[in-house]
PDB file of N, CA and C in Angstrom:
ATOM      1  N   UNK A   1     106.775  87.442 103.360  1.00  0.00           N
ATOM      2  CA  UNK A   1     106.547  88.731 103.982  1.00  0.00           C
ATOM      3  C   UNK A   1     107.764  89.634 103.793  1.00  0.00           C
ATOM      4  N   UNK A   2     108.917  89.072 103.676  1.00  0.00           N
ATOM      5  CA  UNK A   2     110.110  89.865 103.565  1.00  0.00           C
ATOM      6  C   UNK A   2     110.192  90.601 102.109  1.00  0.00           C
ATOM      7  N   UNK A   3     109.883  89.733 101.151  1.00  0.00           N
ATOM      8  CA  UNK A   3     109.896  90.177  99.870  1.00  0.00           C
ATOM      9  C   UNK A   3     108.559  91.622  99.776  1.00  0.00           C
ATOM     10  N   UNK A   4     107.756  91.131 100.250  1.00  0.00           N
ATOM     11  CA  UNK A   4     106.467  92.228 100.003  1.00  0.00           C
ATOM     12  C   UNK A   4     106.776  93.598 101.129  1.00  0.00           C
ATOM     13  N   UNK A   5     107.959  93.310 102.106  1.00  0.00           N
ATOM     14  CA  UNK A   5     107.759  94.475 103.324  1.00  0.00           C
ATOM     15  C   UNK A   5     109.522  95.452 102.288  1.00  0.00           C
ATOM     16  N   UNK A   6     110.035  94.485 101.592  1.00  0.00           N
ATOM     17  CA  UNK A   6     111.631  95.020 100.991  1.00  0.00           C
ATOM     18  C   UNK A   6     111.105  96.592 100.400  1.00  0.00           C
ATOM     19  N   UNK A   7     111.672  97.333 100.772  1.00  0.00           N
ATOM     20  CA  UNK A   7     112.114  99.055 100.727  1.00  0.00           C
ATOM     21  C   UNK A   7     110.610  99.970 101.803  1.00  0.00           C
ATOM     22  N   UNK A   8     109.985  99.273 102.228  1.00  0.00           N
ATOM     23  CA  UNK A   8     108.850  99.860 103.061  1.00  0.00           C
ATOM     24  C   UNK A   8     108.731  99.979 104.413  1.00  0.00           C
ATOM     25  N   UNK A   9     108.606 101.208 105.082  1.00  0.00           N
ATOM     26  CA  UNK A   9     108.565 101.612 106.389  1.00  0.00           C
ATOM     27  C   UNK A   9     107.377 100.959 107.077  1.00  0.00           C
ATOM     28  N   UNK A  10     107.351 100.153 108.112  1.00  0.00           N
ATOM     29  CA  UNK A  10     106.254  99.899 109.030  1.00  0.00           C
ATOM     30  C   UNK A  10     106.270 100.861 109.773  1.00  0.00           C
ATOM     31  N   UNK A  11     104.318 101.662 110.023  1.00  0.00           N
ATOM     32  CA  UNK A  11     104.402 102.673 110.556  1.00  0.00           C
ATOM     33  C   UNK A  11     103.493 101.859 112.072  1.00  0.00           C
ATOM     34  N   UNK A  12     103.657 101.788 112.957  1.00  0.00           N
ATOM     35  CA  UNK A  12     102.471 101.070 113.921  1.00  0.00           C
ATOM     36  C   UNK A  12     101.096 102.130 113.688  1.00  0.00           C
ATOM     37  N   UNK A  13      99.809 101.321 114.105  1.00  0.00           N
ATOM     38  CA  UNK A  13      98.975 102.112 113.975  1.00  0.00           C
ATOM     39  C   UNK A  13      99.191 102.983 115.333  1.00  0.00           C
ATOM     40  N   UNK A  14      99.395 102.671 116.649  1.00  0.00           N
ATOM     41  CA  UNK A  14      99.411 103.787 117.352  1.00  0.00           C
ATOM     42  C   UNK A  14     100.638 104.807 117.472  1.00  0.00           C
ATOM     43  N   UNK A  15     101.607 104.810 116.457  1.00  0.00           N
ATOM     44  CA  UNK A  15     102.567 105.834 115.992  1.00  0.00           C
ATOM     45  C   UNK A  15     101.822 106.251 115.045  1.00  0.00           C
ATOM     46  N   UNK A  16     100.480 106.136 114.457  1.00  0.00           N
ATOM     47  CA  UNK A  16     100.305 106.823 113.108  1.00  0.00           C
ATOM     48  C   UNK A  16      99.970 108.558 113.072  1.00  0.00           C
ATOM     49  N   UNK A  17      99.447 108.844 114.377  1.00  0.00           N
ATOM     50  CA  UNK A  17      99.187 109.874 114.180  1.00  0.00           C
ATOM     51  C   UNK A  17      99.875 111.452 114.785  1.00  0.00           C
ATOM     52  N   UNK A  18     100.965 110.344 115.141  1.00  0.00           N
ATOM     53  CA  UNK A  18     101.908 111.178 115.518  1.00  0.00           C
ATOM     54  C   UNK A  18     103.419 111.296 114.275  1.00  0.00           C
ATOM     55  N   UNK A  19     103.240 110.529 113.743  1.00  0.00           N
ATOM     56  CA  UNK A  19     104.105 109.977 111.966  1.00  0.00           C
ATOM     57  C   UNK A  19     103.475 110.983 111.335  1.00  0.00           C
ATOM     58  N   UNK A  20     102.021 111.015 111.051  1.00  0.00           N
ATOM     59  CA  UNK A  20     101.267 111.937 110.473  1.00  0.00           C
ATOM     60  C   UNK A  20     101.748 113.415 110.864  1.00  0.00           C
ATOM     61  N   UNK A  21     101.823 114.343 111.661  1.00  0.00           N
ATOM     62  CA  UNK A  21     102.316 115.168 111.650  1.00  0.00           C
ATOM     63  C   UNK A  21     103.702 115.736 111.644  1.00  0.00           C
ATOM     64  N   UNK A  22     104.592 114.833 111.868  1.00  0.00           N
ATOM     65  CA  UNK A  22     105.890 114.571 111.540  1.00  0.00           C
ATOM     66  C   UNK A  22     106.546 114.812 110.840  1.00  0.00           C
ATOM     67  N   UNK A  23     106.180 113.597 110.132  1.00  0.00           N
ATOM     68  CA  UNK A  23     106.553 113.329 108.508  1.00  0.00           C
ATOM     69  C   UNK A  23     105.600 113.539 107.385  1.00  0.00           C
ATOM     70  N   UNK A  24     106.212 113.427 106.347  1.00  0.00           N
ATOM     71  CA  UNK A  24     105.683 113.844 104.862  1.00  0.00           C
ATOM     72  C   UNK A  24     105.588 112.211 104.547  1.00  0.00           C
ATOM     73  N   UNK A  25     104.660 111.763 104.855  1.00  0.00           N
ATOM     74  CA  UNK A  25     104.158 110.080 104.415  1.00  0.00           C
ATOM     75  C   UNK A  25     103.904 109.926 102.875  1.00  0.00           C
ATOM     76  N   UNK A  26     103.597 111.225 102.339  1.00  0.00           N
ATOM     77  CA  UNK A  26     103.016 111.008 100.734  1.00  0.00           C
ATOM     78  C   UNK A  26     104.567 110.697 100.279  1.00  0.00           C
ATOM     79  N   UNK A  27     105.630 110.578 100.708  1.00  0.00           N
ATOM     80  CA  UNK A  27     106.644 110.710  99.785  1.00  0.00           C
ATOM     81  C   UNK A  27     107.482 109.184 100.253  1.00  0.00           C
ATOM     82  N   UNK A  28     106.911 108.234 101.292  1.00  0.00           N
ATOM     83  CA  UNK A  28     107.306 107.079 101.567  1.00  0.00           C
ATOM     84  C   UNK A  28     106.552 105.966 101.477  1.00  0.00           C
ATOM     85  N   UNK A  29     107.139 105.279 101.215  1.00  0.00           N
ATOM     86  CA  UNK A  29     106.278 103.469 100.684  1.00  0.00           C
ATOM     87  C   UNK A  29     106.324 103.089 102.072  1.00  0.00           C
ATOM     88  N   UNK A  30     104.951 103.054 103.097  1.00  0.00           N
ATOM     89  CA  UNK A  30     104.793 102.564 104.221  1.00  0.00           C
ATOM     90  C   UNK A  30     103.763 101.973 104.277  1.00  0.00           C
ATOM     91  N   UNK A  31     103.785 100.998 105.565  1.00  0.00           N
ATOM     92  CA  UNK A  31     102.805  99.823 105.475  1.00  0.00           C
ATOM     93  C   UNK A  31     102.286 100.046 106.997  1.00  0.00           C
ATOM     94  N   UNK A  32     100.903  99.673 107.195  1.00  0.00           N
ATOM     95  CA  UNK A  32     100.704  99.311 109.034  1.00  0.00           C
ATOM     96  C   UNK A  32      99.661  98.138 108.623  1.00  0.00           C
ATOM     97  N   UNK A  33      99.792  97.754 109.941  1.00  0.00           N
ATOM     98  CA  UNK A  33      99.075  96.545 110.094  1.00  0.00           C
ATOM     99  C   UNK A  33      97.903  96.943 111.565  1.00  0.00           C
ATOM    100  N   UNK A  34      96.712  96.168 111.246  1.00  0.00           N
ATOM    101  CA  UNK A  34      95.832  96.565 112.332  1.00  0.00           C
ATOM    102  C   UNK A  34      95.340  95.276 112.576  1.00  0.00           C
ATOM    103  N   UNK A  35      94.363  95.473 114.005  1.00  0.00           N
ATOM    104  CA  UNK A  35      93.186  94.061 114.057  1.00  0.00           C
ATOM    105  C   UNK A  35      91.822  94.630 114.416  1.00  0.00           C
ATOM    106  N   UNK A  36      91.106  94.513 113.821  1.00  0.00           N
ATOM    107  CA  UNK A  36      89.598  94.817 113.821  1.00  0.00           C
ATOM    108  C   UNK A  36      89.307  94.880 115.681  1.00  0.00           C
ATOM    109  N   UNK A  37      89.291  95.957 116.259  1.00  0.00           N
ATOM    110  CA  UNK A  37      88.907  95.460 117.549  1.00  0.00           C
ATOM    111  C   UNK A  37      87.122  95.241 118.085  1.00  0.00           C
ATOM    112  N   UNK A  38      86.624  96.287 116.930  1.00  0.00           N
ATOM    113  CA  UNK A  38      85.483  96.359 117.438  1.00  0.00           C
ATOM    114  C   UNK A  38      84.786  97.091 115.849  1.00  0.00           C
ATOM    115  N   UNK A  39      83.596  96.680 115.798  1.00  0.00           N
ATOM    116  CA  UNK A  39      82.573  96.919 114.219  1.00  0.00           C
ATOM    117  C   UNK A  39      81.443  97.140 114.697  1.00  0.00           C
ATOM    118  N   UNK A  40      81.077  98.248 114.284  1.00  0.00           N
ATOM    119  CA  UNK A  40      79.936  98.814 113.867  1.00  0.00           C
ATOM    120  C   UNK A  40      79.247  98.408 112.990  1.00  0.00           C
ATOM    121  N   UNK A  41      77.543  98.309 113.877  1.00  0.00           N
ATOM    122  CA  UNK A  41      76.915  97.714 112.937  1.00  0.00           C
ATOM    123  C   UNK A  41      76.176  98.164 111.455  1.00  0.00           C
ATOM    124  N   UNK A  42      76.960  97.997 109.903  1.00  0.00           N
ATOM    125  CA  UNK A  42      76.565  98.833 109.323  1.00  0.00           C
ATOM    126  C   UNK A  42      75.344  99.928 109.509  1.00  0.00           C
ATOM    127  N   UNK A  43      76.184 101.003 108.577  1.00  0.00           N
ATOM    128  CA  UNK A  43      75.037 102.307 108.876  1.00  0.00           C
ATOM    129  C   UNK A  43      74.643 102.580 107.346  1.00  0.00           C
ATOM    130  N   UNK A  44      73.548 103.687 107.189  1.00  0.00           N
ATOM    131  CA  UNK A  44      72.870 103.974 106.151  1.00  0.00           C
ATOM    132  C   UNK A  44      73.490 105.387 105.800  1.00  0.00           C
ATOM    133  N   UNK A  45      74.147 106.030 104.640  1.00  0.00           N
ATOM    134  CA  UNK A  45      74.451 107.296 104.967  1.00  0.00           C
ATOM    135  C   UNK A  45      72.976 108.149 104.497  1.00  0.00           C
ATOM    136  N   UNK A  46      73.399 109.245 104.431  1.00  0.00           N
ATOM    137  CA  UNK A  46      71.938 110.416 103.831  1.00  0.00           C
ATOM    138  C   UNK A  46      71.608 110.105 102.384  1.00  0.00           C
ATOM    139  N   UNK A  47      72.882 109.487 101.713  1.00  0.00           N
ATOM    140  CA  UNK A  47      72.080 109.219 100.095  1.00  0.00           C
ATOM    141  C   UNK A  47      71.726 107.382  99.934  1.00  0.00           C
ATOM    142  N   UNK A  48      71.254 106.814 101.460  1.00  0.00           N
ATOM    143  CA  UNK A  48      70.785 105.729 101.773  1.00  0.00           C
ATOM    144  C   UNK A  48      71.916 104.758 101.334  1.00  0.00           C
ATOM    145  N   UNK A  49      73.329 104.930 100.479  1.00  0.00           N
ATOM    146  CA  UNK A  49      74.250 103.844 100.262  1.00  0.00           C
ATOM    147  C   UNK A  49      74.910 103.391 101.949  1.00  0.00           C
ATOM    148  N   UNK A  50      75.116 102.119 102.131  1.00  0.00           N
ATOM    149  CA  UNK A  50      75.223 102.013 103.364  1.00  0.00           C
ATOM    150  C   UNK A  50      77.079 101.632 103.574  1.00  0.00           C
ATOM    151  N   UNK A  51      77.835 101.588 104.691  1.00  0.00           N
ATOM    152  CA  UNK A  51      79.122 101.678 105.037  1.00  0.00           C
ATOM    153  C   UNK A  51      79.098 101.306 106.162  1.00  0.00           C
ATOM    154  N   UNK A  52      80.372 101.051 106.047  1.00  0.00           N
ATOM    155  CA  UNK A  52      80.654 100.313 107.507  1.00  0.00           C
ATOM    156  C   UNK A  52      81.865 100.692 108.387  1.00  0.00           C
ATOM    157  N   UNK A  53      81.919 100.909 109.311  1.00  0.00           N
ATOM    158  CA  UNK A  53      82.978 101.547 110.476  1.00  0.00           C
ATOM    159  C   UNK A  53      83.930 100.386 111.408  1.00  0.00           C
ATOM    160  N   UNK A  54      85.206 100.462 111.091  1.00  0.00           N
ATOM    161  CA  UNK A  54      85.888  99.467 111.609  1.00  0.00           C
ATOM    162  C   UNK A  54      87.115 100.412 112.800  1.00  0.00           C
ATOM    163  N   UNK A  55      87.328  99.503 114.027  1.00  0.00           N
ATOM    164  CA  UNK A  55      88.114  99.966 115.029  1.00  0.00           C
ATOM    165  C   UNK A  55      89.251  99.211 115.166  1.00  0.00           C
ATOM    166  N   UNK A  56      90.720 100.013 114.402  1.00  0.00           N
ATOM    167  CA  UNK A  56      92.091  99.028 114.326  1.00  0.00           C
ATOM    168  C   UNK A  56      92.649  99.587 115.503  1.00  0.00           C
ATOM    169  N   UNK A  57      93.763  98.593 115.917  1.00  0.00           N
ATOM    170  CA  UNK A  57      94.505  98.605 116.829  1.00  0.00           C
ATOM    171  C   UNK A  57      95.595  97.592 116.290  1.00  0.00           C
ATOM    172  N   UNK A  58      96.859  98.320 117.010  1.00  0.00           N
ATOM    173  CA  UNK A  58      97.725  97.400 116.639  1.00  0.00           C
ATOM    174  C   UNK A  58      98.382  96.327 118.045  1.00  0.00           C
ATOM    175  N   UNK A  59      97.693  96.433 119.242  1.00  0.00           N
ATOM    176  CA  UNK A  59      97.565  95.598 120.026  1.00  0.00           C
ATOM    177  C   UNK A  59      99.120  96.112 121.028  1.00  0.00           C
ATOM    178  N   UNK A  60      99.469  97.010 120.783  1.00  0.00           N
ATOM    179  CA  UNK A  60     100.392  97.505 121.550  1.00  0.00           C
ATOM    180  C   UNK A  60     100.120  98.399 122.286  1.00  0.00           C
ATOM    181  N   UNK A  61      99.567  99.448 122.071  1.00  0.00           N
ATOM    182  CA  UNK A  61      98.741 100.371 122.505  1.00  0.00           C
ATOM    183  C   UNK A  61      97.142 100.452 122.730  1.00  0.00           C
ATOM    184  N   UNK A  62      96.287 100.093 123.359  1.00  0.00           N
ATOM    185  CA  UNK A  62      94.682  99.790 123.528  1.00  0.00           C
ATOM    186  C   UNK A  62      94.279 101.279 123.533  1.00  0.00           C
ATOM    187  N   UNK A  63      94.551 101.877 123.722  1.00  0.00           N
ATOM    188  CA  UNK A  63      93.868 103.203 123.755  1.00  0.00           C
ATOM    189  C   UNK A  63      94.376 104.158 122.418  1.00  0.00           C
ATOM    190  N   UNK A  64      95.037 103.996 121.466  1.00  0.00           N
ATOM    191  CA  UNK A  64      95.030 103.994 120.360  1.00  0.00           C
ATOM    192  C   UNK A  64      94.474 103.138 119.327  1.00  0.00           C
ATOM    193  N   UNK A  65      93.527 103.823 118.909  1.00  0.00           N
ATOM    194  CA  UNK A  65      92.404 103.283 117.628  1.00  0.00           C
ATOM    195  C   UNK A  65      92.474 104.051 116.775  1.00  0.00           C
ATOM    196  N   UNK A  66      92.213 103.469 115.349  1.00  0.00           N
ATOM    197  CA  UNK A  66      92.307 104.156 114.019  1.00  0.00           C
ATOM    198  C   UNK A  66      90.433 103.938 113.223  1.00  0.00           C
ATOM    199  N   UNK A  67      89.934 104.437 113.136  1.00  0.00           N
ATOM    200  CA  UNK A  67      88.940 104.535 112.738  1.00  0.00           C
ATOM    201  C   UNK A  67      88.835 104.081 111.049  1.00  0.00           C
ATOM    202  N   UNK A  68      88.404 103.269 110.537  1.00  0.00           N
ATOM    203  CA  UNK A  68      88.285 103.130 109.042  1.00  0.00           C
ATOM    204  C   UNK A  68      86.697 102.928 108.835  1.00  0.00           C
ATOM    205  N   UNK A  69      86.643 103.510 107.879  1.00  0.00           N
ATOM    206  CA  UNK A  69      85.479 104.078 107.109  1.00  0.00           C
ATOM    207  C   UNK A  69      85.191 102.915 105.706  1.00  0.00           C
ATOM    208  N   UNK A  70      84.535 102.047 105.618  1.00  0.00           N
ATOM    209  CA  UNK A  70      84.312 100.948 104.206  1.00  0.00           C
ATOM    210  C   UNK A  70      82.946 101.725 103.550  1.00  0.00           C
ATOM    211  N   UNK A  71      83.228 101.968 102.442  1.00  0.00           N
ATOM    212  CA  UNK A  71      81.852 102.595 101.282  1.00  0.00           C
ATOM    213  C   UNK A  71      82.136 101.763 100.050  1.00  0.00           C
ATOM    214  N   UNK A  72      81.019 101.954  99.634  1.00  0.00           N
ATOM    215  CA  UNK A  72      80.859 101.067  98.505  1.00  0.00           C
ATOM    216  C   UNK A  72      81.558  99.465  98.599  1.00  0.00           C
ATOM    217  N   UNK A  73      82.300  99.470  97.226  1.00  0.00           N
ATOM    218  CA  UNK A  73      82.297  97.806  96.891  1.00  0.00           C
ATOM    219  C   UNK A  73      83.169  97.250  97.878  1.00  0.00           C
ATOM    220  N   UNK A  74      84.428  98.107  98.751  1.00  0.00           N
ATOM    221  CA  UNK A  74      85.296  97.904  99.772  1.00  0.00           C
ATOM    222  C   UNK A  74      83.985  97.439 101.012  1.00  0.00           C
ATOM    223  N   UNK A  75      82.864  98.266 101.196  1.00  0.00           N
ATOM    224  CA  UNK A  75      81.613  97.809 102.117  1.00  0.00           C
ATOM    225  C   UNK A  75      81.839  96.320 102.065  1.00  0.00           C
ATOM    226  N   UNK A  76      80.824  96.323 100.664  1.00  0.00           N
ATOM    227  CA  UNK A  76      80.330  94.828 100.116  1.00  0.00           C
ATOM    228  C   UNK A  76      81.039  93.536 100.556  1.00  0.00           C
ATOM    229  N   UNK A  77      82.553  93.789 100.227  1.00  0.00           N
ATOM    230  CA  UNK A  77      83.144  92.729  99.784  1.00  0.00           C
ATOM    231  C   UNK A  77      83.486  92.066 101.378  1.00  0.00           C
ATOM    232  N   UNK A  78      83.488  93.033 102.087  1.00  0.00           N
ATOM    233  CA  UNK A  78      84.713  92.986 103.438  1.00  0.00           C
ATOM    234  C   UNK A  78      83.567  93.161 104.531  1.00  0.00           C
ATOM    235  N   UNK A  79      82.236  93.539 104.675  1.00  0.00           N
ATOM    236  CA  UNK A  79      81.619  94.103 105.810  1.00  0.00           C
ATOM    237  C   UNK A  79      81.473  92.836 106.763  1.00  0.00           C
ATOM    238  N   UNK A  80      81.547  91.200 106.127  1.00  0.00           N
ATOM    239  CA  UNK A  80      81.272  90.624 107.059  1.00  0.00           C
ATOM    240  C   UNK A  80      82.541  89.989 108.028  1.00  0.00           C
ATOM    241  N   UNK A  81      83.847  90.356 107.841  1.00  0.00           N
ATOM    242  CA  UNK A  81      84.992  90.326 108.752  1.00  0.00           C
ATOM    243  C   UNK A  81      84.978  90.346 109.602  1.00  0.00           C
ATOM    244  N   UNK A  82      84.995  89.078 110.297  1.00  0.00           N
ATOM    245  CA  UNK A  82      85.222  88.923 111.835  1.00  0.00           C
ATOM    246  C   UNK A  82      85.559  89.718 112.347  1.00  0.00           C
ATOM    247  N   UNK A  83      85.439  90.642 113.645  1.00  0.00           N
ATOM    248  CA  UNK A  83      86.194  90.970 114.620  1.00  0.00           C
ATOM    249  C   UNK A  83      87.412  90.154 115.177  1.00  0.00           C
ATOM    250  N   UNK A  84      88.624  90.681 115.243  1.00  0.00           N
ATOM    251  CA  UNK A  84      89.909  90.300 115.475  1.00  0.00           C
ATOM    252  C   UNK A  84      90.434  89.623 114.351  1.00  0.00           C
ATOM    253  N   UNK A  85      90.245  89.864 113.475  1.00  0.00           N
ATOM    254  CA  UNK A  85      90.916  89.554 111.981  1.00  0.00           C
ATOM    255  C   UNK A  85      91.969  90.868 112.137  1.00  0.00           C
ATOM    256  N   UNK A  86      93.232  90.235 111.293  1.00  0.00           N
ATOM    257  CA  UNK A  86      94.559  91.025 111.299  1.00  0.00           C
ATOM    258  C   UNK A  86      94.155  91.907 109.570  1.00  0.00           C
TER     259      UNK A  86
END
């Protein structure tokens, strides 16, 4: 983990959206880490390809959630991920 985290900012997910207006993130190698708190049960969009809605938390903050959005092959590959997977 040390080798893969060497020159990269950990941002927490519930600092993210306050980092986000902050800072200029496009110009830093940063990493966050989340845990699935809660999944939605895939949905269908309007051009019927279907996606899936995931609720991160970084377990420090509960009332900070990050919303992620899975389409296409990211859907496929990942939609059946446990809840509370890191």
């Amino acid at each position: 983990m040390d080798r893969k985290m060497a020159n990269r900012k950990l941002i927490r997910l519930s600092q993210l959206k306050h980092k986000l207006a902050t800072e200029n993130l496009e110009e830093i190698d940063w990493v966050t880490f989340g845990v699935i708190v809660k999944k939605v049960t895939p949905q269908s969009a309007n051009n019927s390809r279907t996606f899936s809605i995931w609720r991160l938390n970084d377990l420090r903050d509960l009332n900070e959630c990050v919303s992620l959005f899975l389409f296409g092959e990211v859907h496929k590959e990942h939609w059946k991920t446990d809840q509370g997977t890191v």
